[in-house]
PDB file of N, CA and C in Angstrom:
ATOM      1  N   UNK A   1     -11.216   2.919  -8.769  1.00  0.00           N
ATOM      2  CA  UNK A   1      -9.781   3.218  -8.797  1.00  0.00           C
ATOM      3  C   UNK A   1      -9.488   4.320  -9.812  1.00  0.00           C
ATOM      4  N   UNK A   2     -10.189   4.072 -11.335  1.00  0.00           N
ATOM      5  CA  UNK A   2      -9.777   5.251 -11.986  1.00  0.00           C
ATOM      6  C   UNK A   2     -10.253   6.512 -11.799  1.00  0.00           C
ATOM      7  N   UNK A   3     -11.421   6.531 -10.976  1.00  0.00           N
ATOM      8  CA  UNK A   3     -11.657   7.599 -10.528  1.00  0.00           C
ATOM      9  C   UNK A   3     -10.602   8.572  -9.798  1.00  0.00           C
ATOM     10  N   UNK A   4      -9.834   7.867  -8.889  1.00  0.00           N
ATOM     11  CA  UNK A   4      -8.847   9.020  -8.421  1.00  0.00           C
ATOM     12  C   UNK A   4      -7.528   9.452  -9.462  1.00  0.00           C
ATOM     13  N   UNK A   5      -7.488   9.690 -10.452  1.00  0.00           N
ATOM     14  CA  UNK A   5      -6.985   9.202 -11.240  1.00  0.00           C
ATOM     15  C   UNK A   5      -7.664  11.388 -11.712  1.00  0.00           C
ATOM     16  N   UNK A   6      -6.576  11.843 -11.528  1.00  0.00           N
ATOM     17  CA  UNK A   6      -6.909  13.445 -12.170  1.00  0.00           C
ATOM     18  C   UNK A   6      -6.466  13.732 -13.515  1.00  0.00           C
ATOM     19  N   UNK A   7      -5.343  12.851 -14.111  1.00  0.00           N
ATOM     20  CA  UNK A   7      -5.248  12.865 -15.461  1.00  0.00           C
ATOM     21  C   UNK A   7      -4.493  11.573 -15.846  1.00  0.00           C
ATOM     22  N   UNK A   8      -4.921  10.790 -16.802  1.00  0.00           N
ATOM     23  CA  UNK A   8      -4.303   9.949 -17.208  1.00  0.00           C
ATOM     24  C   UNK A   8      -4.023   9.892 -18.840  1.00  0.00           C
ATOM     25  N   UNK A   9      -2.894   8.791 -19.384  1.00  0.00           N
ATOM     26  CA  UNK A   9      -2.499   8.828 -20.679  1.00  0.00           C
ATOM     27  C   UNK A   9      -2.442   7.461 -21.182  1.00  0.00           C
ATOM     28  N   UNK A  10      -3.185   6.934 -22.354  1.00  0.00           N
ATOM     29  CA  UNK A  10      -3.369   5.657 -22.548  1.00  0.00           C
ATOM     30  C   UNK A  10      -2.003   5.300 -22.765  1.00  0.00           C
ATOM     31  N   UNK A  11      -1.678   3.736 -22.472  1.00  0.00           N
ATOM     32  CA  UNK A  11      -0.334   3.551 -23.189  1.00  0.00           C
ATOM     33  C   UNK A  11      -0.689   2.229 -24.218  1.00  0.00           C
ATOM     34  N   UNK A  12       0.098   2.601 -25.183  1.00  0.00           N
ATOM     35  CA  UNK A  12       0.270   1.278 -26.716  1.00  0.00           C
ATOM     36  C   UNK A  12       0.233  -0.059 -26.126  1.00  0.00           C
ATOM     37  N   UNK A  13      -0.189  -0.935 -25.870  1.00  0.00           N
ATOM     38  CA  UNK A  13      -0.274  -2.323 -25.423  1.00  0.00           C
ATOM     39  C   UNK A  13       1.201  -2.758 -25.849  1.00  0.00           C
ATOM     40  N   UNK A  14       1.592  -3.545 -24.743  1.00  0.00           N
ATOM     41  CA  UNK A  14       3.324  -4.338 -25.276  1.00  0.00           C
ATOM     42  C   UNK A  14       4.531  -2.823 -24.722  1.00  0.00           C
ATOM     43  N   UNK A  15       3.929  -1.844 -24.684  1.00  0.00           N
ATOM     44  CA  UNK A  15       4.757  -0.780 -24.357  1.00  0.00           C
ATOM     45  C   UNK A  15       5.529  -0.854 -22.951  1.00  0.00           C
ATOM     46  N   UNK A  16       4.671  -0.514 -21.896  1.00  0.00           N
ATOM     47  CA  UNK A  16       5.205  -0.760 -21.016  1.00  0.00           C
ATOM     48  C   UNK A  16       4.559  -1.700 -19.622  1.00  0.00           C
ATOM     49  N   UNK A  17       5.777  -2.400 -18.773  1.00  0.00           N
ATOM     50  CA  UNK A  17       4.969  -3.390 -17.774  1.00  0.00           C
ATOM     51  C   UNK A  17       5.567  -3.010 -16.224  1.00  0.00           C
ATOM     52  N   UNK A  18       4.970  -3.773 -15.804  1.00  0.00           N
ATOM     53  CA  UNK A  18       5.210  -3.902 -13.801  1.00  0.00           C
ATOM     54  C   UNK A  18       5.660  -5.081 -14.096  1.00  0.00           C
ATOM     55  N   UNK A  19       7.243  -5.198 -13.083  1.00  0.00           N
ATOM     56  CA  UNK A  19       7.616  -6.771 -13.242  1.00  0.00           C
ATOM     57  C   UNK A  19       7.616  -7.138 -11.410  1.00  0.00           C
ATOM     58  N   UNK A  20       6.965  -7.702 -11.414  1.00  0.00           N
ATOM     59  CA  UNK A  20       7.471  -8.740  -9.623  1.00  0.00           C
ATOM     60  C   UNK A  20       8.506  -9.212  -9.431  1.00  0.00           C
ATOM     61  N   UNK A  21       8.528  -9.460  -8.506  1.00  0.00           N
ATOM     62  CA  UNK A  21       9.870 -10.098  -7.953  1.00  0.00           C
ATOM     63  C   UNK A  21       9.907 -11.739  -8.223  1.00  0.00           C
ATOM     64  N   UNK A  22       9.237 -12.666  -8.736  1.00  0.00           N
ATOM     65  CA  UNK A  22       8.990 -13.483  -9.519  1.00  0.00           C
ATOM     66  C   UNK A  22       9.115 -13.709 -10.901  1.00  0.00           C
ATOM     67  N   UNK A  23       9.516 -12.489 -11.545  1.00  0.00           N
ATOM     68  CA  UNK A  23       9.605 -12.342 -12.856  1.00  0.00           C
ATOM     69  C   UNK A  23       8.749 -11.781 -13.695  1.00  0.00           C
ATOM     70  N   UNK A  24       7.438 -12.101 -13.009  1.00  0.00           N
ATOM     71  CA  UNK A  24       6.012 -12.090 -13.746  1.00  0.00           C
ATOM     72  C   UNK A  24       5.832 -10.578 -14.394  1.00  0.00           C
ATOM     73  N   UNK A  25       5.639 -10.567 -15.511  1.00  0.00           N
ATOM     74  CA  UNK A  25       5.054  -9.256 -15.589  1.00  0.00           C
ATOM     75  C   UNK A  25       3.730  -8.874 -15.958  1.00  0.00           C
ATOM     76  N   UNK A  26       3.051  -7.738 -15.860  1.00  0.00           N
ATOM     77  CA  UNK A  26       1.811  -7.502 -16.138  1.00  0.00           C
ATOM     78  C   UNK A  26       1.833  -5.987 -16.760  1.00  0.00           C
ATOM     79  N   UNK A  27       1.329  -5.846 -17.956  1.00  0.00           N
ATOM     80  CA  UNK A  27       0.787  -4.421 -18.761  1.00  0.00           C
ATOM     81  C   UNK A  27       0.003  -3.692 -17.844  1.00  0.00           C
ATOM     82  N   UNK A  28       0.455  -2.634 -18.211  1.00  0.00           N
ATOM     83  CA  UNK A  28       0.337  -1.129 -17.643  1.00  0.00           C
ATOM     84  C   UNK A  28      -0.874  -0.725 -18.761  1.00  0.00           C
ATOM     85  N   UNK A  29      -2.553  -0.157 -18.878  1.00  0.00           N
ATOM     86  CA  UNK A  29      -2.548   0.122 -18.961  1.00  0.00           C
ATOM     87  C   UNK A  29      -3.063   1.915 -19.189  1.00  0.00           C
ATOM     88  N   UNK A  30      -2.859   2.547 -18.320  1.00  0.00           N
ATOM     89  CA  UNK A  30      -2.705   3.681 -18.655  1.00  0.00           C
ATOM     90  C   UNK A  30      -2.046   4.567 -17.275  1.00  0.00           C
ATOM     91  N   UNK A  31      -1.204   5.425 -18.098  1.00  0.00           N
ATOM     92  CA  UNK A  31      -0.247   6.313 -16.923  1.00  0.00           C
ATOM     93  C   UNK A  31      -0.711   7.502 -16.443  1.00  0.00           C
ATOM     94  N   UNK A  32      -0.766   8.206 -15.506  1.00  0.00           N
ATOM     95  CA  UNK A  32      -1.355   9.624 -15.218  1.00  0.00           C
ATOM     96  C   UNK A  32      -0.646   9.979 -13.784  1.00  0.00           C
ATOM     97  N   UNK A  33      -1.910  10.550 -13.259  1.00  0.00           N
ATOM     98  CA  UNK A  33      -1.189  11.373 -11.566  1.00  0.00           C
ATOM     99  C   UNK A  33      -2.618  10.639 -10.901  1.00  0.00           C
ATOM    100  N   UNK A  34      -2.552  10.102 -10.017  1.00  0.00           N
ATOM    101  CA  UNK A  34      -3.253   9.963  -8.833  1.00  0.00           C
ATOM    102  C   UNK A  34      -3.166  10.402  -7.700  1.00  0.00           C
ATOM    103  N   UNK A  35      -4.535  11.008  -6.871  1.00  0.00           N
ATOM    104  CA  UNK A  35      -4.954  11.761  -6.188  1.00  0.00           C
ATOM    105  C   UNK A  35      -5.220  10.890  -5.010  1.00  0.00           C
ATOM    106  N   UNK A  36      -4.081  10.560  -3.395  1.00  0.00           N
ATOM    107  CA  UNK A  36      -4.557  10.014  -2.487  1.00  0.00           C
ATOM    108  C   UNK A  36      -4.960  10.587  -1.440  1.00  0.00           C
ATOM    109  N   UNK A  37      -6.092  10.642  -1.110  1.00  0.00           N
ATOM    110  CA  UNK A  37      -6.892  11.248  -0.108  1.00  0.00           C
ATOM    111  C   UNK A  37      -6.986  10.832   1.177  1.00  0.00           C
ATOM    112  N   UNK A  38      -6.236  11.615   1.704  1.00  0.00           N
ATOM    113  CA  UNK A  38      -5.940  10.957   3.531  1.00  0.00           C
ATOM    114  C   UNK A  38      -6.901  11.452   4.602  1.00  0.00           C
ATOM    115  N   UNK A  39      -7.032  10.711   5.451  1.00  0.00           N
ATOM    116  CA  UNK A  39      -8.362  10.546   6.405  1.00  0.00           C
ATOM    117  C   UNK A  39      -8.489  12.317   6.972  1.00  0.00           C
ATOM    118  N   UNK A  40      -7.124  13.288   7.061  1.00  0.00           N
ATOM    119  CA  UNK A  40      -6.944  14.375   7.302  1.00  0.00           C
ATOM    120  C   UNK A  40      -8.161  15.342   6.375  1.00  0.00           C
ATOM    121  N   UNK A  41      -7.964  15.175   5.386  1.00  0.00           N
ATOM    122  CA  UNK A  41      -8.556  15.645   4.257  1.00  0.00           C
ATOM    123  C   UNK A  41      -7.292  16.513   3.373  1.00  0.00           C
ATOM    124  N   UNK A  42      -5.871  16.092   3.731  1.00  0.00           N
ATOM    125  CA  UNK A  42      -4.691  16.439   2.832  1.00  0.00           C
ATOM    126  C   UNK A  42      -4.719  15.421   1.686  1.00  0.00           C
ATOM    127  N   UNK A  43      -4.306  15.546   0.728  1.00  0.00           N
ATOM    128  CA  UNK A  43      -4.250  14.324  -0.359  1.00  0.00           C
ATOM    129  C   UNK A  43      -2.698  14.563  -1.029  1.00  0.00           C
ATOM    130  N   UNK A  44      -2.003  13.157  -1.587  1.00  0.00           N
ATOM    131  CA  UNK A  44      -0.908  13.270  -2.125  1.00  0.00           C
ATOM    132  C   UNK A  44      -1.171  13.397  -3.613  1.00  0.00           C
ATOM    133  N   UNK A  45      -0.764  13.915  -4.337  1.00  0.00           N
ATOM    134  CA  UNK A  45      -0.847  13.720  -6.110  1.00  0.00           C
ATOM    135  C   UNK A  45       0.629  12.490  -6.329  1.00  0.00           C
ATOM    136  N   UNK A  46       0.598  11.653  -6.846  1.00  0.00           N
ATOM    137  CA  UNK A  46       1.806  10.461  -7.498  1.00  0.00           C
ATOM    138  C   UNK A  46       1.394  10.866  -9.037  1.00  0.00           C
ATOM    139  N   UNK A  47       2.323  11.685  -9.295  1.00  0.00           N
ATOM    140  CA  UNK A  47       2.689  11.564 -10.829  1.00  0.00           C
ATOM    141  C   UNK A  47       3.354  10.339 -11.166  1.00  0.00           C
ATOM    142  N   UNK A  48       2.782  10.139 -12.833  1.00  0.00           N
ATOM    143  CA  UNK A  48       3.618   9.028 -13.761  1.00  0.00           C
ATOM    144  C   UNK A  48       3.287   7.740 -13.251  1.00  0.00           C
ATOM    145  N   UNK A  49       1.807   7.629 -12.292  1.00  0.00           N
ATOM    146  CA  UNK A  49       1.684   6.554 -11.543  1.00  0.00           C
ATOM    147  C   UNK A  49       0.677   5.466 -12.494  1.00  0.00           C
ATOM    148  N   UNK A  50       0.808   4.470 -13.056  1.00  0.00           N
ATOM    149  CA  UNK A  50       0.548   3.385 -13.568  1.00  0.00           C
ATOM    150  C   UNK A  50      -0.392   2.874 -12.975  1.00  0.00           C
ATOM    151  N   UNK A  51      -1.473   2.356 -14.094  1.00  0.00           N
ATOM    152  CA  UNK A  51      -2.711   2.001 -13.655  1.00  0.00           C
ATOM    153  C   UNK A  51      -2.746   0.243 -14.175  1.00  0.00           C
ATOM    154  N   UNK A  52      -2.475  -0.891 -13.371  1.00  0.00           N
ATOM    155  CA  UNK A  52      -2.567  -2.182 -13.735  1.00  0.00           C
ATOM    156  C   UNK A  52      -3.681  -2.898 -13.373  1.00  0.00           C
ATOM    157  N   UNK A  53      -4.592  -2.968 -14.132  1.00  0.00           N
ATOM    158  CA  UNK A  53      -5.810  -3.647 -13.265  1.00  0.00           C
ATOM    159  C   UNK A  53      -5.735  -5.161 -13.068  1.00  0.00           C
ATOM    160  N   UNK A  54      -4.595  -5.815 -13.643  1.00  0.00           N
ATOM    161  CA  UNK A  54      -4.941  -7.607 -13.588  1.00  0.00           C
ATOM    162  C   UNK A  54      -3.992  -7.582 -12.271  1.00  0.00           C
ATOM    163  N   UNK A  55      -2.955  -6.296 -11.634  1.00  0.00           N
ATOM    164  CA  UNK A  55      -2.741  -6.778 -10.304  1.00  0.00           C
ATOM    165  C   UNK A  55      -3.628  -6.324  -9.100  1.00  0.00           C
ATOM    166  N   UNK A  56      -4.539  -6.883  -7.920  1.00  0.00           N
ATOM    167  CA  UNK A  56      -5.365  -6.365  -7.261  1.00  0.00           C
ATOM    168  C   UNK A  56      -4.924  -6.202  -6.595  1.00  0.00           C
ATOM    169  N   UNK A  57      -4.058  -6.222  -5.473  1.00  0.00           N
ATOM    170  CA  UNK A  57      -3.242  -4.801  -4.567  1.00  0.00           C
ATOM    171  C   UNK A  57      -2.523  -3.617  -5.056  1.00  0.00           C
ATOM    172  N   UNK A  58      -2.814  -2.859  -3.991  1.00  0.00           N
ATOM    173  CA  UNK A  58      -1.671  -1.304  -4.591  1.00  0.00           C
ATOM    174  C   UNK A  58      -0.601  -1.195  -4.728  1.00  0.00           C
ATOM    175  N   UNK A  59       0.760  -0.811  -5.136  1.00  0.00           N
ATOM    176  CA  UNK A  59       1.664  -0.798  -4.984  1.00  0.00           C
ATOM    177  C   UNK A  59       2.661   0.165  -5.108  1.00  0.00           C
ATOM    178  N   UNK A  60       3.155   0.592  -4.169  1.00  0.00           N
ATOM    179  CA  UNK A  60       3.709   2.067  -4.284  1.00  0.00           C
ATOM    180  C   UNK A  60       4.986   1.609  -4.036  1.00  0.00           C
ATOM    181  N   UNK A  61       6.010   2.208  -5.108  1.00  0.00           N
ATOM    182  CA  UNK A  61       7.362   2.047  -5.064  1.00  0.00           C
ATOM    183  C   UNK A  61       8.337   2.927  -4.059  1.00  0.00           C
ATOM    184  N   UNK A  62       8.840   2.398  -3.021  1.00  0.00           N
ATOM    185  CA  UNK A  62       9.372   4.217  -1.737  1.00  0.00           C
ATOM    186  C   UNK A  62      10.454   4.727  -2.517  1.00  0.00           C
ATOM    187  N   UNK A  63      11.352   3.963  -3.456  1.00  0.00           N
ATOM    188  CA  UNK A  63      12.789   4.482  -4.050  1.00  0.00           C
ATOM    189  C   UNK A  63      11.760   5.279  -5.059  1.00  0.00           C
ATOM    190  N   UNK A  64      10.836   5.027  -5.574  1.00  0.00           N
ATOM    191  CA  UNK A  64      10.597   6.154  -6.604  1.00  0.00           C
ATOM    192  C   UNK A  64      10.044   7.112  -5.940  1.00  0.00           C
ATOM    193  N   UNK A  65       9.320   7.430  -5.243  1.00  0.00           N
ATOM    194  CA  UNK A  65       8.606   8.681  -4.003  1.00  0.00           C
ATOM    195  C   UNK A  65      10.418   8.997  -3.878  1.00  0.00           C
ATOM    196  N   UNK A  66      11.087   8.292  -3.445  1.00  0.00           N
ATOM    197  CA  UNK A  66      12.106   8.937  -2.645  1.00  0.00           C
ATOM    198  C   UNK A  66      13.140   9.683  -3.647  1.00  0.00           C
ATOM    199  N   UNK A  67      12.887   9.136  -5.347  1.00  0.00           N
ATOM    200  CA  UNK A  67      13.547  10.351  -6.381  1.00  0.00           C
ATOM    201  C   UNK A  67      13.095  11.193  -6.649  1.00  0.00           C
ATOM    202  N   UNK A  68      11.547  11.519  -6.927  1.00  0.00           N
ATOM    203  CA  UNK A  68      11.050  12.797  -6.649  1.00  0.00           C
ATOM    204  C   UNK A  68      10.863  13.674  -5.190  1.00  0.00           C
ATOM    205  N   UNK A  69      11.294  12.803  -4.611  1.00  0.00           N
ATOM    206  CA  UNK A  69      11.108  14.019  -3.173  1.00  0.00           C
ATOM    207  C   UNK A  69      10.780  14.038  -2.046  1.00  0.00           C
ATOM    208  N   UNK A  70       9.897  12.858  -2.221  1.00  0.00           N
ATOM    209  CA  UNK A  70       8.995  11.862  -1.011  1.00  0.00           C
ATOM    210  C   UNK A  70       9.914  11.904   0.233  1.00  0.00           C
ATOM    211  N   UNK A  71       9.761  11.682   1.540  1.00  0.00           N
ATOM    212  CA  UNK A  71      10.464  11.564   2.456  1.00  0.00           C
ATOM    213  C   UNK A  71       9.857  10.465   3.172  1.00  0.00           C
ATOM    214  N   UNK A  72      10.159   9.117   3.371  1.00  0.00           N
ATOM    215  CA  UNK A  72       9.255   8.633   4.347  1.00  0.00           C
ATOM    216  C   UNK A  72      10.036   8.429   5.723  1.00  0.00           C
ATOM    217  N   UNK A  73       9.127   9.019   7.208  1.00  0.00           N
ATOM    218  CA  UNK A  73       9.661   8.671   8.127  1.00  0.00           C
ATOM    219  C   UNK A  73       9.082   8.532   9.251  1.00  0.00           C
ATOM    220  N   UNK A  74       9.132   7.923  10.462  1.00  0.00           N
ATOM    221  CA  UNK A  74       8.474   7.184  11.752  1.00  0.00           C
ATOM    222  C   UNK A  74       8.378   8.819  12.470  1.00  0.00           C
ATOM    223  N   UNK A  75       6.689   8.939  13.086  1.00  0.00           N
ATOM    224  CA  UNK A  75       7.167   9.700  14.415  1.00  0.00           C
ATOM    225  C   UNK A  75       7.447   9.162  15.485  1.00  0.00           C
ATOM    226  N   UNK A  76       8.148  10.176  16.167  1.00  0.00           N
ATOM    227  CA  UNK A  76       8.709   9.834  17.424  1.00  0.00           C
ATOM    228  C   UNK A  76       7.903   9.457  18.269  1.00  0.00           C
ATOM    229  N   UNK A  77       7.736   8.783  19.335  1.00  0.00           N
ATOM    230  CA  UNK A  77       7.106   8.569  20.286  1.00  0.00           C
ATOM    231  C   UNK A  77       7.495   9.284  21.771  1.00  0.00           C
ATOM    232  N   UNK A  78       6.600   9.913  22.389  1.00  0.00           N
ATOM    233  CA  UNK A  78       7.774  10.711  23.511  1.00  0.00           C
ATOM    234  C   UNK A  78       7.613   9.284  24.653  1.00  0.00           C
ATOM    235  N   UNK A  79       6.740   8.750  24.906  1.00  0.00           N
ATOM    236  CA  UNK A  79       6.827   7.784  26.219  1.00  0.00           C
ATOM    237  C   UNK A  79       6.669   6.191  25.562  1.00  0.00           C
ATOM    238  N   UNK A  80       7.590   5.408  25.124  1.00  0.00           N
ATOM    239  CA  UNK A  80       7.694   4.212  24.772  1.00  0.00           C
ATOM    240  C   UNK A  80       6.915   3.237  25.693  1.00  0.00           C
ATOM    241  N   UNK A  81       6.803   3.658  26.935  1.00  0.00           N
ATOM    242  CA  UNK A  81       5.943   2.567  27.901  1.00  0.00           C
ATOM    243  C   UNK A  81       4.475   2.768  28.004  1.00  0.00           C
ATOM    244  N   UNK A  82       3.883   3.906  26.617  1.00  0.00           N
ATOM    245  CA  UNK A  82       2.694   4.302  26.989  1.00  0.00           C
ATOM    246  C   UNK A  82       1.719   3.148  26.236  1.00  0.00           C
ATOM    247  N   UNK A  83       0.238   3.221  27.115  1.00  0.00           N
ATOM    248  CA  UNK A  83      -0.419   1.857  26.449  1.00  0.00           C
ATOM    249  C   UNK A  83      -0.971   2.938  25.392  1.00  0.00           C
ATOM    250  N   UNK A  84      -0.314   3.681  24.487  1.00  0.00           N
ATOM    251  CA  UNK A  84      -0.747   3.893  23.177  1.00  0.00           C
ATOM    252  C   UNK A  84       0.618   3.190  22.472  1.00  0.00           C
ATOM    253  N   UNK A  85       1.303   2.963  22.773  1.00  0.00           N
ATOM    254  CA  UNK A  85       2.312   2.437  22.307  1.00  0.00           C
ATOM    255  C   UNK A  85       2.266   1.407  21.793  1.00  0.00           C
ATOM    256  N   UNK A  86       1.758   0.199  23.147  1.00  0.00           N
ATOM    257  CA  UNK A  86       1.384  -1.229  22.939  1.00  0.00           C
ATOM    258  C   UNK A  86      -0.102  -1.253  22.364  1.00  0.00           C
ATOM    259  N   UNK A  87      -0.587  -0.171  22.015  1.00  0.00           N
ATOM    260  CA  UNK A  87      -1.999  -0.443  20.617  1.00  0.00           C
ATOM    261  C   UNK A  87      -1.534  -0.747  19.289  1.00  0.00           C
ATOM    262  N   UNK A  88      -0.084   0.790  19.137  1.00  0.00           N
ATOM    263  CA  UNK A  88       0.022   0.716  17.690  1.00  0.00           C
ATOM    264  C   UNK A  88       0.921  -0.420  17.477  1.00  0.00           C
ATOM    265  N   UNK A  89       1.448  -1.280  18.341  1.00  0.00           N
ATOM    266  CA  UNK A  89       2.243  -2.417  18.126  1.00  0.00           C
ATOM    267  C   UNK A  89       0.974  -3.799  18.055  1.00  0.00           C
ATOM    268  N   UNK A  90       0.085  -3.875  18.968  1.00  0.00           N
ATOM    269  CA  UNK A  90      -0.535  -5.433  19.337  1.00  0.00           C
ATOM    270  C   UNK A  90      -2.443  -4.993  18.156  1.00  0.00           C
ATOM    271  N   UNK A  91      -2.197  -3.651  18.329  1.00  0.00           N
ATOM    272  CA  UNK A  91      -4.127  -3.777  17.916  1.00  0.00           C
ATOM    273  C   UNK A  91      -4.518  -3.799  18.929  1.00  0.00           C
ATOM    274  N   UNK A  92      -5.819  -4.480  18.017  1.00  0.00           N
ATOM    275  CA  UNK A  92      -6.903  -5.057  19.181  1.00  0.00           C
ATOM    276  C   UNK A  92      -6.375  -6.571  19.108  1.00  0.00           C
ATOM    277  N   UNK A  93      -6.014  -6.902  20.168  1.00  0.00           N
ATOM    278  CA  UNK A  93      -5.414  -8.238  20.539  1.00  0.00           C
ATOM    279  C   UNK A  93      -6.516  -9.203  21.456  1.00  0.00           C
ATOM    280  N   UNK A  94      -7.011 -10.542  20.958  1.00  0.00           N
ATOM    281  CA  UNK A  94      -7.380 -11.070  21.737  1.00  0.00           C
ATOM    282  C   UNK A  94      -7.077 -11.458  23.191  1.00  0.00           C
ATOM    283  N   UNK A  95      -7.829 -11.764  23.682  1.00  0.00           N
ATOM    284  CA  UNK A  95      -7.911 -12.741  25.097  1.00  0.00           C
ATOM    285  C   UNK A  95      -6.786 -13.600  25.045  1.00  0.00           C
ATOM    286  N   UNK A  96      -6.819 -14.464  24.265  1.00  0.00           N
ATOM    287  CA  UNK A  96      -6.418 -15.932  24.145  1.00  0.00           C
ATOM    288  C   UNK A  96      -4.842 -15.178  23.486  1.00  0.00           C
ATOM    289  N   UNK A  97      -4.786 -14.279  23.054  1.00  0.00           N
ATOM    290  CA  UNK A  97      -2.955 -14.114  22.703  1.00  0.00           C
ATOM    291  C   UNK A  97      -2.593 -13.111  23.811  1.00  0.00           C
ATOM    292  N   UNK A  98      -3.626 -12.705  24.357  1.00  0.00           N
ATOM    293  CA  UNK A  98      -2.807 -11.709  25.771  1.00  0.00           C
ATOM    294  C   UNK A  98      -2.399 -12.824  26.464  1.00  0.00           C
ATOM    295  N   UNK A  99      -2.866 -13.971  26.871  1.00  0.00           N
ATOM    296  CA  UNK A  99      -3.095 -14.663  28.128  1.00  0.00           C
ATOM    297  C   UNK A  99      -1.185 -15.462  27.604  1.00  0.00           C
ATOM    298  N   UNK A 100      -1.552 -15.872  26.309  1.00  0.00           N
ATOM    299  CA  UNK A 100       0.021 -16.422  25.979  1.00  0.00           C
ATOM    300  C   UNK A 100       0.995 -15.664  25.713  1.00  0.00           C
ATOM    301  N   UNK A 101       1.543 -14.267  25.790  1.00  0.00           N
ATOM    302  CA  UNK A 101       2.131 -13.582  25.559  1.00  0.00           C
ATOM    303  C   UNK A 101       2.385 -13.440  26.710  1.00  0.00           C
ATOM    304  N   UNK A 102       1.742 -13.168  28.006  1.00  0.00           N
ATOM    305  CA  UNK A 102       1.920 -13.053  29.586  1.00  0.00           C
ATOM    306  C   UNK A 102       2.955 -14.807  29.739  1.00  0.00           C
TER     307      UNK A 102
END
């Protein structure tokens, strides 16, 4: 993880935290820019992005992408009835949930 990590800045312990929606909080520590590398071979830089290792999923905030600049949005689909459609909705769907979904 810290590897993608192109510059980072230690922070003072007790300084600053990530709080959940539970209350819980967990120390931050160290802040920098991370480098996400998309299957394209484009990558995003997230400045000021916080490194928490005692939480093990990622977590990307969209209201903060969306104060620096971020835009997030759906493409269009031109044919809604296409069976690429019902991939990016079902997956790979078993047997046994096609058969009950019919």
């Amino acid at each position: 993880m810290m590897q993608r990590f192109i510059s980072t800045q230690t922070i003072n312990p007790n300084e600053k935290f990530v709080f959940m929606g539970n209350i819980e909080k967990f120390p931050v520590e160290y802040v920098g820019t991370y480098r996400l590398i998309l299957n394209t071979g484009f990558y995003l830089d997230f400045l000021d992005t916080c490194y928490v290792p005692s939480i093990s999923r990622n977590l990307v905030s969209l209201s903060k992408l969306d104060v620096v600049g971020y835009s997030c949005t759906k493409r269009d689909l031109v044919n809604e009835c296409s069976t690429y459609l019902w991939h990016k909705r079902l997956g790979h769907i078993s047997k046994k949930m096609m058969k009950r979904l019919v």
